[in-house]
Protein backbone atom coordinates (compact mmCIF):
# COMPACT_ATOMS: atom_id res chain seq x y z
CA UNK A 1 77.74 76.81 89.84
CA UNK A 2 78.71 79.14 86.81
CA UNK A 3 76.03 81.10 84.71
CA UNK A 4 76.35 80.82 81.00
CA UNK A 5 74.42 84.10 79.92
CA UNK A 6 73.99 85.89 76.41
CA UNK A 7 73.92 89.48 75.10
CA UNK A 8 73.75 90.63 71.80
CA UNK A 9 74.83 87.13 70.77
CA UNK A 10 77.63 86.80 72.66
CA UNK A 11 78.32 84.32 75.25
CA UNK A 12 79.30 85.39 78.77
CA UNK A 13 80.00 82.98 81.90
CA UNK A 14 79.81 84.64 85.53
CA UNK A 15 81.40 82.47 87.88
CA UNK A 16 79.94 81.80 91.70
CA UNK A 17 81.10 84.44 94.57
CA UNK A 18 84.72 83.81 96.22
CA UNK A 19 86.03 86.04 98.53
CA UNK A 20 82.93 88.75 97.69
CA UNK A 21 83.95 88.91 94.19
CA UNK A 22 82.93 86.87 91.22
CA UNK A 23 84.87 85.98 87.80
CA UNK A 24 83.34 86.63 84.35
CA UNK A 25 84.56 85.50 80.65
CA UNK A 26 83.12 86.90 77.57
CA UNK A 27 82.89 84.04 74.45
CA UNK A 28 82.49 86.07 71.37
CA UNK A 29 81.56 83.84 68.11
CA UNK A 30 84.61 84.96 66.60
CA UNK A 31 86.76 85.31 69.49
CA UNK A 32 89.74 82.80 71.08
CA UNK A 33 88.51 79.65 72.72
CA UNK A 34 89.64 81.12 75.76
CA UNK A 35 87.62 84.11 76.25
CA UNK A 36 88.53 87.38 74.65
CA UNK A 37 88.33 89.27 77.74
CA UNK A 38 88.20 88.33 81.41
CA UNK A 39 87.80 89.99 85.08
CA UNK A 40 86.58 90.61 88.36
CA UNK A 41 83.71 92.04 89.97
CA UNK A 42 82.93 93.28 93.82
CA UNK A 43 80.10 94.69 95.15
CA UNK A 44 79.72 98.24 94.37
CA UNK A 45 77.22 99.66 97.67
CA UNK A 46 73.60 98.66 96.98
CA UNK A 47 74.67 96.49 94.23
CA UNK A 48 75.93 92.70 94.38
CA UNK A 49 78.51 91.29 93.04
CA UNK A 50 76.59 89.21 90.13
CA UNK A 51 74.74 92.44 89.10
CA UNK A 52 78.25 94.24 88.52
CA UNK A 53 79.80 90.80 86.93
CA UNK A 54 76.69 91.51 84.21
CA UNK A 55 77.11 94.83 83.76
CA UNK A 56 80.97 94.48 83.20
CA UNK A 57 81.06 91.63 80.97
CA UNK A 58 78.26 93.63 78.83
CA UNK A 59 80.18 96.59 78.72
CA UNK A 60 83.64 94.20 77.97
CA UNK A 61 81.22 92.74 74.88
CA UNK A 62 80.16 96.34 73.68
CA UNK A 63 83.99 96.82 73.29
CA UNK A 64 84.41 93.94 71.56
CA UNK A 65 81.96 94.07 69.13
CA UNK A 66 83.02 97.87 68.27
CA UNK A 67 86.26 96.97 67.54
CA UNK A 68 85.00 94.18 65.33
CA UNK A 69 82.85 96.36 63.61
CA UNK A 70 85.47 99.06 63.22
């Protein structure tokens, strides 16, 4: 089942692991009805896959709201 998350109000969707890797879309307000920006995370060592998945999509949101701002 997918997890529809939020940061800095912006929605994010991580999908369920495939394969040891897990999709994530970022949904800005403002952004295409398709996601702006989409990807994959693995398992990096210590850390899962969903923990990466976060981090990635907040980092891909960061970016996107700097270049909105800018």
């Amino acid at each position: 089942m997918q997890q529809i998350l939020s940061y800095r109000d912006c929605r994010y969707v991580v999908w369920p692991e495939t394969d040891r890797a897990r999709a994530w879309v970022i949904y800005p307000e403002d952004g295409p009805e398709s996601g702006a920006e989409r990807g994959t995370a693995r398992s990096e060592g210590l850390r899962g896959s969903f923990k990466v998945a976060v981090h990635t999509a907040q980092a891909a949101i960061d970016r996107w709201l700097a270049g909105a701002q800018g």
